[in-house]
PDB file of N, CA and C in Angstrom:
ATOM      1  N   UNK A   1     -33.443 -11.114  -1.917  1.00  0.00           N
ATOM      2  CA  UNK A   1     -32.858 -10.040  -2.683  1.00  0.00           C
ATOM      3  C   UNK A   1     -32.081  -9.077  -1.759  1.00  0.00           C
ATOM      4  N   UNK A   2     -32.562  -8.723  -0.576  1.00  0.00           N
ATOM      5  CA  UNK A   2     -31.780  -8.034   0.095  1.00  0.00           C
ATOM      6  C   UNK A   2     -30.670  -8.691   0.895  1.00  0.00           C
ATOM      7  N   UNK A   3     -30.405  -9.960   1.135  1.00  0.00           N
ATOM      8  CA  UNK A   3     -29.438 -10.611   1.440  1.00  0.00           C
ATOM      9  C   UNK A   3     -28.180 -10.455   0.116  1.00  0.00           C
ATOM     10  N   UNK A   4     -28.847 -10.429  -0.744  1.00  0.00           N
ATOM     11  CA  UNK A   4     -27.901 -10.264  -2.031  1.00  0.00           C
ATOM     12  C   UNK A   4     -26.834  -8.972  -2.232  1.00  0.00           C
ATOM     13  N   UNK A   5     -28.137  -7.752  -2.196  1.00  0.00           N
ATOM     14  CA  UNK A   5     -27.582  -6.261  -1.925  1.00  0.00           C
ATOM     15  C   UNK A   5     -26.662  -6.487  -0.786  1.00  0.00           C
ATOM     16  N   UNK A   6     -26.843  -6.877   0.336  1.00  0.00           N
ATOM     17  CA  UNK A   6     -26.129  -6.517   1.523  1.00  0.00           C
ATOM     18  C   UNK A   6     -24.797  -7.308   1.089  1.00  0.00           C
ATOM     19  N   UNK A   7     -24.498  -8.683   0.457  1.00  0.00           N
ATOM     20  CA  UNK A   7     -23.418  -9.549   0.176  1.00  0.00           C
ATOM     21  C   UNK A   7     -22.719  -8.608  -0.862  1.00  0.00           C
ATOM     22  N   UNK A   8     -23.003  -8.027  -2.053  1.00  0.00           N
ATOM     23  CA  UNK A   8     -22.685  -7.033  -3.574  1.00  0.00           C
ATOM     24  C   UNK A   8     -22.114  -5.994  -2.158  1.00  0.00           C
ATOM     25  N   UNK A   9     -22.779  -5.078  -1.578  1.00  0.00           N
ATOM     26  CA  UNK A   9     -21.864  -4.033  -0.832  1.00  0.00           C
ATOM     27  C   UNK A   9     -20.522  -4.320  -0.231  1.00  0.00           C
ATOM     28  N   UNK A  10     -20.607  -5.943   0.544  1.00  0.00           N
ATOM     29  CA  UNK A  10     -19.573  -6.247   1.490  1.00  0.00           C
ATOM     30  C   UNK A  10     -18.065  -6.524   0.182  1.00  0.00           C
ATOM     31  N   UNK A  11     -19.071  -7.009  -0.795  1.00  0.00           N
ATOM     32  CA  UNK A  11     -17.629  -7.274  -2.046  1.00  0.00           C
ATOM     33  C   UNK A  11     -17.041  -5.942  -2.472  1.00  0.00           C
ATOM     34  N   UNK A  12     -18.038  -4.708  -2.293  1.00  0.00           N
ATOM     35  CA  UNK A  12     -17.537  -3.571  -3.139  1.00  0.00           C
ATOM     36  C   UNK A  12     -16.382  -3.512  -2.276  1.00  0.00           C
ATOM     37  N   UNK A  13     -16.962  -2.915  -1.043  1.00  0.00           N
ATOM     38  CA  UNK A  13     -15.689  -2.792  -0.002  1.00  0.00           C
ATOM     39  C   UNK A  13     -14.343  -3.568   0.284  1.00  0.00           C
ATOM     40  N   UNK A  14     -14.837  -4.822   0.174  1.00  0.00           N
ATOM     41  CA  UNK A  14     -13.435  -5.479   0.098  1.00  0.00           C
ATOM     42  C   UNK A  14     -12.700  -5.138  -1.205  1.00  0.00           C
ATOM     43  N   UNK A  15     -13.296  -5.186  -1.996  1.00  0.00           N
ATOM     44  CA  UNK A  15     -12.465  -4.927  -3.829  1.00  0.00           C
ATOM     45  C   UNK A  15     -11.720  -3.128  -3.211  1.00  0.00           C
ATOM     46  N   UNK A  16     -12.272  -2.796  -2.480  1.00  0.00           N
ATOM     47  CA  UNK A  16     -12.472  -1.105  -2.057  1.00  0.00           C
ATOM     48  C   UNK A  16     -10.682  -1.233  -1.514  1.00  0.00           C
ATOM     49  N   UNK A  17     -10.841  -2.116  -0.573  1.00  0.00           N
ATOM     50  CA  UNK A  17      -9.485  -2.164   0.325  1.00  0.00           C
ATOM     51  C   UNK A  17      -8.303  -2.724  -0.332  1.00  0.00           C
ATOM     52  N   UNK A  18      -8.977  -3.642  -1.239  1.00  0.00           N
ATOM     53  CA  UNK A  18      -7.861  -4.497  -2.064  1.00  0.00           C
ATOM     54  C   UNK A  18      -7.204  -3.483  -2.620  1.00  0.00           C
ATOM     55  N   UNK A  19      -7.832  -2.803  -3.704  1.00  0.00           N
ATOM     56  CA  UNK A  19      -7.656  -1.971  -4.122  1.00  0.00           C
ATOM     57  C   UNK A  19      -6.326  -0.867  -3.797  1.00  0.00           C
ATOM     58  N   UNK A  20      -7.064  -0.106  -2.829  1.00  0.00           N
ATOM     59  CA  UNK A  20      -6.328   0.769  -2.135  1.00  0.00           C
ATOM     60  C   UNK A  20      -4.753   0.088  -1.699  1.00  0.00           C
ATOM     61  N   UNK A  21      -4.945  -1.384  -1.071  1.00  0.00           N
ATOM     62  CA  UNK A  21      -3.723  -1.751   0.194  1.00  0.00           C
ATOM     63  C   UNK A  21      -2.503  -1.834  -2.039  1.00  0.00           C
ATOM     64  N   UNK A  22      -3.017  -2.383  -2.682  1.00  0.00           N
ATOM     65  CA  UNK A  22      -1.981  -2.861  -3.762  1.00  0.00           C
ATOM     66  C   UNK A  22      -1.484  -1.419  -4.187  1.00  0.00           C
ATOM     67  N   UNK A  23      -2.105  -0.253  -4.385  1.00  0.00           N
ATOM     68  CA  UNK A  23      -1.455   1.026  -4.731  1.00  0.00           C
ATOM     69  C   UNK A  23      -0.468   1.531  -3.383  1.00  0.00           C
ATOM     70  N   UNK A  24      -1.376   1.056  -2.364  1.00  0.00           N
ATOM     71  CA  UNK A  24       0.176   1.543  -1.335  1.00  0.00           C
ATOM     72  C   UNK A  24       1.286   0.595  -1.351  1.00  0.00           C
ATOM     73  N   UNK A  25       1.027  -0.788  -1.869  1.00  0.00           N
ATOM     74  CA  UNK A  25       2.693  -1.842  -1.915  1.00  0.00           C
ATOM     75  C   UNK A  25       3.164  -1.241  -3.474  1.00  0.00           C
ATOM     76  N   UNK A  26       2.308  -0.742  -4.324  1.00  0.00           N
ATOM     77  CA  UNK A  26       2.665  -0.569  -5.195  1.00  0.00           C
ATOM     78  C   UNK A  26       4.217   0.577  -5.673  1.00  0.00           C
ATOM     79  N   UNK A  27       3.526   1.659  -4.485  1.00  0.00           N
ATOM     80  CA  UNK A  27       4.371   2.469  -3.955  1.00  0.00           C
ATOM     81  C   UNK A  27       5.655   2.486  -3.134  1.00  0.00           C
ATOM     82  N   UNK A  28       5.328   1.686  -2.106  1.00  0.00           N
ATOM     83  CA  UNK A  28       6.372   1.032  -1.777  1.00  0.00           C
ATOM     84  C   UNK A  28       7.491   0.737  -2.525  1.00  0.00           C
ATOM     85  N   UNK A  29       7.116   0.088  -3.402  1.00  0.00           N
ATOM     86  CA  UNK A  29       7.787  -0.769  -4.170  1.00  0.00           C
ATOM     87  C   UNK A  29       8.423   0.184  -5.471  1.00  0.00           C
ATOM     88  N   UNK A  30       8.024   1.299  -5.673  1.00  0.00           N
ATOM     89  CA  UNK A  30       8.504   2.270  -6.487  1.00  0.00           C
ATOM     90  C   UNK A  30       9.443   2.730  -5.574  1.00  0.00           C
ATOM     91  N   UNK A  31       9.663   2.919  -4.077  1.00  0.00           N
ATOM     92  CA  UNK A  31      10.331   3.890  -3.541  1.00  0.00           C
ATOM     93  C   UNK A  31      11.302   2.948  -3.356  1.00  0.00           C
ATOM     94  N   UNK A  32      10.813   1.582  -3.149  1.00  0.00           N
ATOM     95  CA  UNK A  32      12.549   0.939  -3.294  1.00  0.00           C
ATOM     96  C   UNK A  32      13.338   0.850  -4.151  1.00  0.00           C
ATOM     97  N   UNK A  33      12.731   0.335  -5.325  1.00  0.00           N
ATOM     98  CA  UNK A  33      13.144   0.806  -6.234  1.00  0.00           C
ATOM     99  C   UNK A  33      13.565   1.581  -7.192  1.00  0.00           C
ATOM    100  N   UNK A  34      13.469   2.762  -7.193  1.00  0.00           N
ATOM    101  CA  UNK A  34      14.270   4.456  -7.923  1.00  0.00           C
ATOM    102  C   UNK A  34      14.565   4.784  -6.354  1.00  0.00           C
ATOM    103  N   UNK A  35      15.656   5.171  -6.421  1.00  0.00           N
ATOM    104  CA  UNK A  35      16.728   6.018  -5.271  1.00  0.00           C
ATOM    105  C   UNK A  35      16.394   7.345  -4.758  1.00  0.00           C
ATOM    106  N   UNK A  36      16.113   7.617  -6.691  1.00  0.00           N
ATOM    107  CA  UNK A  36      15.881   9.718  -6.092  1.00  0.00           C
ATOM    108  C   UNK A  36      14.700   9.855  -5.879  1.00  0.00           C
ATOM    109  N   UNK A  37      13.871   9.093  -5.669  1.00  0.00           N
ATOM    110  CA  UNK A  37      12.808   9.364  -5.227  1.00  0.00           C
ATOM    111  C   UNK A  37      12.363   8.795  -3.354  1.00  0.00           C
ATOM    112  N   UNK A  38      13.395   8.375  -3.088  1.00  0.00           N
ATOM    113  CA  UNK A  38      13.668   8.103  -1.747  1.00  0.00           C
ATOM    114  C   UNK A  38      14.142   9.680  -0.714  1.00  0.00           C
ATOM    115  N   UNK A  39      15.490  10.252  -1.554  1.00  0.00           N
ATOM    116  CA  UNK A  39      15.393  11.200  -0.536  1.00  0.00           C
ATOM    117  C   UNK A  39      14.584  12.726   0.121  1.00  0.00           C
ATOM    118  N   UNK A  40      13.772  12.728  -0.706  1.00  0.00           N
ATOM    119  CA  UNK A  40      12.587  14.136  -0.012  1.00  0.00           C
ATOM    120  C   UNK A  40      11.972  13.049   1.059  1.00  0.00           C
ATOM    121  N   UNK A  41      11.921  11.951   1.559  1.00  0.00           N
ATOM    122  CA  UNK A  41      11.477  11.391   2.932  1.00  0.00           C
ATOM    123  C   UNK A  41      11.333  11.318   4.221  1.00  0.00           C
ATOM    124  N   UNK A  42      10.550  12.016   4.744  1.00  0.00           N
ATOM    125  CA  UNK A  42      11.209  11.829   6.055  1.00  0.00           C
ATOM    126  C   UNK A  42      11.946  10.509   7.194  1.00  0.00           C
ATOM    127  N   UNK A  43      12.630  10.602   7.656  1.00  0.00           N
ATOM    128  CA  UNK A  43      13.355   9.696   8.394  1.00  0.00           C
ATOM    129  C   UNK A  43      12.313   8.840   8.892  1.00  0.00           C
ATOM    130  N   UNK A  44      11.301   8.988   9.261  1.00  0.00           N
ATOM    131  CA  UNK A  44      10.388   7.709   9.963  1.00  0.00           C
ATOM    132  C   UNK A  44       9.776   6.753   8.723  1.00  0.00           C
ATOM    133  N   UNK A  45       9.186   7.686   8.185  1.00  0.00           N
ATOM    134  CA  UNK A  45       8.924   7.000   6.575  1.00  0.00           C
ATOM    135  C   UNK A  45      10.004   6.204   6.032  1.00  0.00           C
ATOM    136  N   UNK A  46      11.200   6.245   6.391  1.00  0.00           N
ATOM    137  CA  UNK A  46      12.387   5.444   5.706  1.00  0.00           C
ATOM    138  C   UNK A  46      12.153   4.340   6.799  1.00  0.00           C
ATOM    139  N   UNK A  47      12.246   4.467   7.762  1.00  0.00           N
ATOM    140  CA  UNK A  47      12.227   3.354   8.912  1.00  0.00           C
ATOM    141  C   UNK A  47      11.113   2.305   8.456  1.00  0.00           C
ATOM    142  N   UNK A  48       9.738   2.717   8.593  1.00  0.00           N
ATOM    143  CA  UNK A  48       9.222   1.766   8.189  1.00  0.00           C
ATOM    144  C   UNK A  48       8.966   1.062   7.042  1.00  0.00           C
ATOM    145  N   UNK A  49       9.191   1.463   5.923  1.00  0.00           N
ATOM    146  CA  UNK A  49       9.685   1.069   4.739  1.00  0.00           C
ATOM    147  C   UNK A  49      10.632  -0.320   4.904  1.00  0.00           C
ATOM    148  N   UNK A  50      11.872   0.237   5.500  1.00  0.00           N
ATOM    149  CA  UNK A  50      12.956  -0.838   5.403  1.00  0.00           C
ATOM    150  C   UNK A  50      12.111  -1.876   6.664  1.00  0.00           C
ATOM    151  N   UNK A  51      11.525  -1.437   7.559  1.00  0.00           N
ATOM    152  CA  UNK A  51      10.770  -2.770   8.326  1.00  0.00           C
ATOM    153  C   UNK A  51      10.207  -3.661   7.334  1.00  0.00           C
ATOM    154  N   UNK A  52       9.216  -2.904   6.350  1.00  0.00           N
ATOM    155  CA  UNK A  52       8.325  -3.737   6.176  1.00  0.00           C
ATOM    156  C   UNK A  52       8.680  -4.284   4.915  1.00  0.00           C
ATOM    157  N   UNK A  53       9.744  -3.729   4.140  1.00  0.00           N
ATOM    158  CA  UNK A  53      10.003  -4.745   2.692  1.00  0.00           C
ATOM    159  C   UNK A  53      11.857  -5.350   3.565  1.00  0.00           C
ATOM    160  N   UNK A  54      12.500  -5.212   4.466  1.00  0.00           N
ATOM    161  CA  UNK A  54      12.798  -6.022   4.934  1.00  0.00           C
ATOM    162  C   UNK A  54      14.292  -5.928   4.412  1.00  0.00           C
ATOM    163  N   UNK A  55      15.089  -4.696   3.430  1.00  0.00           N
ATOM    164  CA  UNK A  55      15.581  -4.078   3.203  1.00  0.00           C
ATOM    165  C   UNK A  55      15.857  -2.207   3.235  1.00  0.00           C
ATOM    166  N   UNK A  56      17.387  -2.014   3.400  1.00  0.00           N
ATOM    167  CA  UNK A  56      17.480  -0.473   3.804  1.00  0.00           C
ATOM    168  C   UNK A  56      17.069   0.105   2.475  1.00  0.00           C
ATOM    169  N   UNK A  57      16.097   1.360   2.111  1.00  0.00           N
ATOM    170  CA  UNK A  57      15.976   1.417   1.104  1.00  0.00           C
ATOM    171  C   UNK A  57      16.647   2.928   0.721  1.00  0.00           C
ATOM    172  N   UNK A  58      17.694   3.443   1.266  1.00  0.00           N
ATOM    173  CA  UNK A  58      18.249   4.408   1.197  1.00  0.00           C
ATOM    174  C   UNK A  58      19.717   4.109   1.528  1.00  0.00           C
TER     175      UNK A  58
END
């Protein structure tokens, strides 16, 4: 039973991260997509953006 608990925690956490990492591509993916919500950004925040979806998004 406690092998069980300890396996149920390690899933929360992963569901935990899943979670979290899809609302930040999610975002991403809003900022490439609508424009005016690109420029209140700061310049480094634009940089890695266009690194990581692999397009300029401004």
């Amino acid at each position: 039973m406690q092998r069980d608990l300890w396996l149920m925690d390690k899933l929360m956490c992963l569901r935990s991260l899943g979670a979290k990492a899809f609302m930040l591509l999610g975002l991403g993916m809003c900022l490439i997509s609508f424009p005016g919500w690109r420029q209140p950004l700061p310049g480094p925040l634009l940089q890695r953006l266009e690194r990581f979806y692999g397009s300029r998004p401004g």
